[in-house]
Protein backbone atom coordinates (compact mmCIF):
# COMPACT_ATOMS: atom_id res chain seq x y z
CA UNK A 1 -0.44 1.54 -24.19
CA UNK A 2 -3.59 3.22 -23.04
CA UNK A 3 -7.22 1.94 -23.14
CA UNK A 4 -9.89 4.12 -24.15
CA UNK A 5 -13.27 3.90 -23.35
CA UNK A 6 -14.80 6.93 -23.40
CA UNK A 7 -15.34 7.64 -19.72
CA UNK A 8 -15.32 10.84 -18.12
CA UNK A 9 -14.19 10.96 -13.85
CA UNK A 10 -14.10 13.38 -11.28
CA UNK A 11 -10.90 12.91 -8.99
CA UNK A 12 -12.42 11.00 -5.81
CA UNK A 13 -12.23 12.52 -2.51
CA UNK A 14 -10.42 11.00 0.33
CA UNK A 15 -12.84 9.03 2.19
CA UNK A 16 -14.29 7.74 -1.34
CA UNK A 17 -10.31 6.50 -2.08
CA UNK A 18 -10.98 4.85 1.29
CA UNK A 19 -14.34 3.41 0.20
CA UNK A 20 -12.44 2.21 -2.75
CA UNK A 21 -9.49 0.65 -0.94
CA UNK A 22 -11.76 -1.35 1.23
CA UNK A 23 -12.28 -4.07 -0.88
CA UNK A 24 -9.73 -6.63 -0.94
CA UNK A 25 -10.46 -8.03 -4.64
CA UNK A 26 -10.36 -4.15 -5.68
CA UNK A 27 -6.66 -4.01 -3.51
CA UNK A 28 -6.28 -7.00 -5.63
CA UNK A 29 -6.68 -5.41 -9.14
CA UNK A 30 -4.25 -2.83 -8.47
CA UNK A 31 -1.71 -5.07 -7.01
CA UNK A 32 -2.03 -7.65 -9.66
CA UNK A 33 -2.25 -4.44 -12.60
CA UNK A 34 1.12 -2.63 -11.24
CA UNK A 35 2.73 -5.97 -11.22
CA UNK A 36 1.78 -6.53 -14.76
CA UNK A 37 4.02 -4.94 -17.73
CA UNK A 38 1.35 -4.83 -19.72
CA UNK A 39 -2.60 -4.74 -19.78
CA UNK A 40 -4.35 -8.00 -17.88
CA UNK A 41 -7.42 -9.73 -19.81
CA UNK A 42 -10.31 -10.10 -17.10
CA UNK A 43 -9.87 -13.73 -17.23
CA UNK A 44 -6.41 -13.64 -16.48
CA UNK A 45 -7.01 -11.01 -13.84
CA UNK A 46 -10.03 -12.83 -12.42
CA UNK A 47 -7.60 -16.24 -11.82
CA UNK A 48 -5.30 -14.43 -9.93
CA UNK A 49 -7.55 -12.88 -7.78
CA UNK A 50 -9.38 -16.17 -7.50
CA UNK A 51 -6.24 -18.13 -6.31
CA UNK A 52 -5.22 -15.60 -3.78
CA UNK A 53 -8.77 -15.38 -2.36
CA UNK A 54 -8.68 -19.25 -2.47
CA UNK A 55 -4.63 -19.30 -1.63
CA UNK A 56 -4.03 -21.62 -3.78
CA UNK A 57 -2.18 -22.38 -7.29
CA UNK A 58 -4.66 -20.93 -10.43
CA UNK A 59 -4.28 -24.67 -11.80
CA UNK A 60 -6.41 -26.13 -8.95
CA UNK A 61 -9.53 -23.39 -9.48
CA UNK A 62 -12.37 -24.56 -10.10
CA UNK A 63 -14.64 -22.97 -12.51
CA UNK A 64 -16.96 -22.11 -10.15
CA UNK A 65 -14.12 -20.02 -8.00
CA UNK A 66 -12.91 -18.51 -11.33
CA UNK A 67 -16.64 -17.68 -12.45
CA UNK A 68 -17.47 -16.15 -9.39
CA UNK A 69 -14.80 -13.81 -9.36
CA UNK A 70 -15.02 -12.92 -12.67
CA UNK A 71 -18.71 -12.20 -12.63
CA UNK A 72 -17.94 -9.77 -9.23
CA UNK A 73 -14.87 -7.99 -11.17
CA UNK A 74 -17.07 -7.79 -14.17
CA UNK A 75 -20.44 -6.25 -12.63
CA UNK A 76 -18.65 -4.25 -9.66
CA UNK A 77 -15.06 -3.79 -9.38
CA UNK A 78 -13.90 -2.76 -12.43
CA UNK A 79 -16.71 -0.28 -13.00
CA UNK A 80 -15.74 1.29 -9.67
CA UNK A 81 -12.12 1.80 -10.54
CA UNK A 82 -12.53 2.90 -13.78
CA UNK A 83 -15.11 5.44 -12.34
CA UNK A 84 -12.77 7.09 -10.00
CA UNK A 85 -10.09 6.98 -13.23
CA UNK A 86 -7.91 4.16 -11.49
CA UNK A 87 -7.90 1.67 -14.21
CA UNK A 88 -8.69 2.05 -17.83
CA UNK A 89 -11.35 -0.91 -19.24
CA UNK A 90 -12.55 -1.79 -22.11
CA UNK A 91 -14.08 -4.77 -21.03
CA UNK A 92 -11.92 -7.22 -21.70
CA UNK A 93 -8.34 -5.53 -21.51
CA UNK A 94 -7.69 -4.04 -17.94
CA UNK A 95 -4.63 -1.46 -17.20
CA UNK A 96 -3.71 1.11 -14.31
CA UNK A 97 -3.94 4.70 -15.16
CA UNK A 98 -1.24 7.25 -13.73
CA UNK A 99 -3.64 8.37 -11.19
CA UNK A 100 -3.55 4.60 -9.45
CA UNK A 101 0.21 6.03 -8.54
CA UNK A 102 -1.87 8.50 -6.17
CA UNK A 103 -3.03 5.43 -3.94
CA UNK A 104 0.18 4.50 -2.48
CA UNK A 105 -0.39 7.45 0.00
CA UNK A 106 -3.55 5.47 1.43
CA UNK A 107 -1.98 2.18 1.45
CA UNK A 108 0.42 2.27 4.63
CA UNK A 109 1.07 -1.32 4.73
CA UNK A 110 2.05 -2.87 8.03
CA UNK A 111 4.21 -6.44 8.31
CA UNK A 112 2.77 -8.51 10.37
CA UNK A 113 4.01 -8.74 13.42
CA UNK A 114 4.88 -5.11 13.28
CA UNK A 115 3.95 -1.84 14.58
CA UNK A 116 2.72 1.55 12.19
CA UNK A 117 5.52 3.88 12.00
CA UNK A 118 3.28 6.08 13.48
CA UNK A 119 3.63 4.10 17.20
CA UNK A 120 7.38 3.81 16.52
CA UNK A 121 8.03 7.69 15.94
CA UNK A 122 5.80 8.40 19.32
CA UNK A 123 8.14 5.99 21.16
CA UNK A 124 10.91 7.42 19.77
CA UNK A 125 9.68 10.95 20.68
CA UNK A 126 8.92 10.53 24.27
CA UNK A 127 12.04 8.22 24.69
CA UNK A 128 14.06 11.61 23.53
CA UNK A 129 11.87 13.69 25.36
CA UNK A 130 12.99 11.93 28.71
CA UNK A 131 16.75 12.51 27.87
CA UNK A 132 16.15 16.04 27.05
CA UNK A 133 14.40 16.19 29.83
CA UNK A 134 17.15 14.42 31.85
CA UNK A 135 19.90 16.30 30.73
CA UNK A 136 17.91 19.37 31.23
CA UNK A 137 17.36 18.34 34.75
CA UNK A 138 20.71 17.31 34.89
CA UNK A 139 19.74 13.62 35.79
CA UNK A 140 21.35 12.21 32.49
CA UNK A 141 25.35 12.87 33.04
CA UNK A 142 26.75 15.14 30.18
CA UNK A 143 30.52 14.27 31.93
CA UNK A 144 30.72 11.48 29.34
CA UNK A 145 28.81 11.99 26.66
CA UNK A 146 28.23 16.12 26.43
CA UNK A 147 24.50 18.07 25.61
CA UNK A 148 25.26 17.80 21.60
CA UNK A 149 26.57 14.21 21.38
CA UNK A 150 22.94 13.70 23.54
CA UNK A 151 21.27 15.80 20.91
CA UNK A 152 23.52 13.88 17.83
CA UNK A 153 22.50 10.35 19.11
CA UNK A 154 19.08 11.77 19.11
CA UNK A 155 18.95 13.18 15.44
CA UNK A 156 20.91 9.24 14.46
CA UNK A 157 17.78 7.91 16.04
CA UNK A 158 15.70 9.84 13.57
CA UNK A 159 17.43 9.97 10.42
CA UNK A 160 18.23 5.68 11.12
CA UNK A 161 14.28 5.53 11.77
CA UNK A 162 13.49 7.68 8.40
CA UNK A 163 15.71 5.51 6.31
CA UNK A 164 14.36 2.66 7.49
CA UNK A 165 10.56 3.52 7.14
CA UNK A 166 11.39 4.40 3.56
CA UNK A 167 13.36 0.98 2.71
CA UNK A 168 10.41 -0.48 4.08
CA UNK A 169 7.66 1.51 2.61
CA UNK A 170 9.58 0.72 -0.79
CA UNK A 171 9.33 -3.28 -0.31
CA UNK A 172 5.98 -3.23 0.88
CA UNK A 173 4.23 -1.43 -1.50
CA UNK A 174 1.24 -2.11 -3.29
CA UNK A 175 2.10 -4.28 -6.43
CA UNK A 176 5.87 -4.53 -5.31
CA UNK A 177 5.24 -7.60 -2.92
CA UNK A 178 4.59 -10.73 -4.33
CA UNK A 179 1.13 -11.27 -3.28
CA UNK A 180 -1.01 -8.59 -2.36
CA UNK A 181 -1.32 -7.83 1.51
C-alpha cells in the first residue's frame, strides 16, 4: 500500500540526508516505520516515539509526553521526511517510501562499547603491514610458516573481518533492532 499526497521531491543531497538523520525522533520514524508491516497512524507513531524518548512502557505516558510529541511529528518531522520523499503522509497514515532503503548507507551504527569498522580495518592494516614488512626484512621467520601461508593468514584476517562487519551491519540496522539506537 502506498499513500498519496500529492507531493513532488527532489532527491536530497548528502549533507541534507545528514541534516535529516540528525534528529533522533526523525531516526525514530524510520526505525519505528521499517519495523511496521504496515502504515503507522501518527498517534500510534507518536507513542512510540514518546516512550523511547521517555524509556518507558507507552501505558505509563502521560498525555502531555504523548501530546508533545505528536504536535513536533505533526508540525516538523513528518513534513521534513516526506519532503525529501522518505515517508509518504497523508496526515494521519504514515509509511516509508523505497527511497528510505537509501539511508542505511548513512546510518553506520556502532555497539556500544565498540569501535567503527573503520578503526578496526586500520589496525588490521598496519598490523599486516608490520608482517609484510617483517618478512620482507626477514625479521618474521618464513622456516615455519612460509611467505604465502604469511600472506593466507593475512587475507583470513580480512575475509573473517568482512564477514563479520556484514553480520553485524545486518543486526544493527536501522528498524532491525528492537529499539532504535
Amino acid at each position: 500500500m502506498s499513500l498519496t499526497d500529492n507531493r513532488t521531491y527532489t532527491r536530497p543531497e548528502k549533507d541534507e540526508l545528514y541534516d535529516l538523520l540528525s534528529n533522533h525522533r526523525r531516526r525514530y520514524v524510520i526505525h519505528f516505520c521499517k519495523r511496521a508491516d504496515e502504515p503507522l497512524s501518527l498517534s500510534d507513531l507518536a507513542e512510540k516515539v514518546a516512550a523511547r524518548e521517555q524509556d518507558k512502557p507507552v501505558a505509563e505516558l502521560t498525555s502531555a509526553e504523548r501530546k508533545r510529541v505528536y504536535t513536533s511529528l505533526q508540525q516538523t518531522h513528518l513534513d521534513r521526511l516526506a519532503d525529501a520523499g522518505m515517508i509518504d503522509y497523508d496526515g494521519d497514515l504514515v509509511e516509508l517510501t523505497d527511497e528510505a532503503a537509501t539511508l542505511d548507507v548513512y546510518l553506520d551504527v556502532v555497539p556500544e562499547g565498540s569501535i567503527s569498522w573503520g578503526i578496526y580495518y586500520l589496525g588490521l592494516s598496519i598490523i599486516s603491514a608490520v608482517v609484510l614488512g617483517g618478512i620482507w626484512i626477514g625479521f618474521v621467520p618464513t622456516e615455519t610458516v612460509p611467505e604465502l601461508g604469511w600472506a593466507a593468514l593475512i587475507l583470513a584476517a580480512f575475509l573473517a573481518s568482512s564477514v563479520a562487519q556484514v553480520v553485524q551491519n545486518r543486526r544493527y540496522r536501522l528498524g532491525d533492532m528492537d529499539e532504535p539506537p
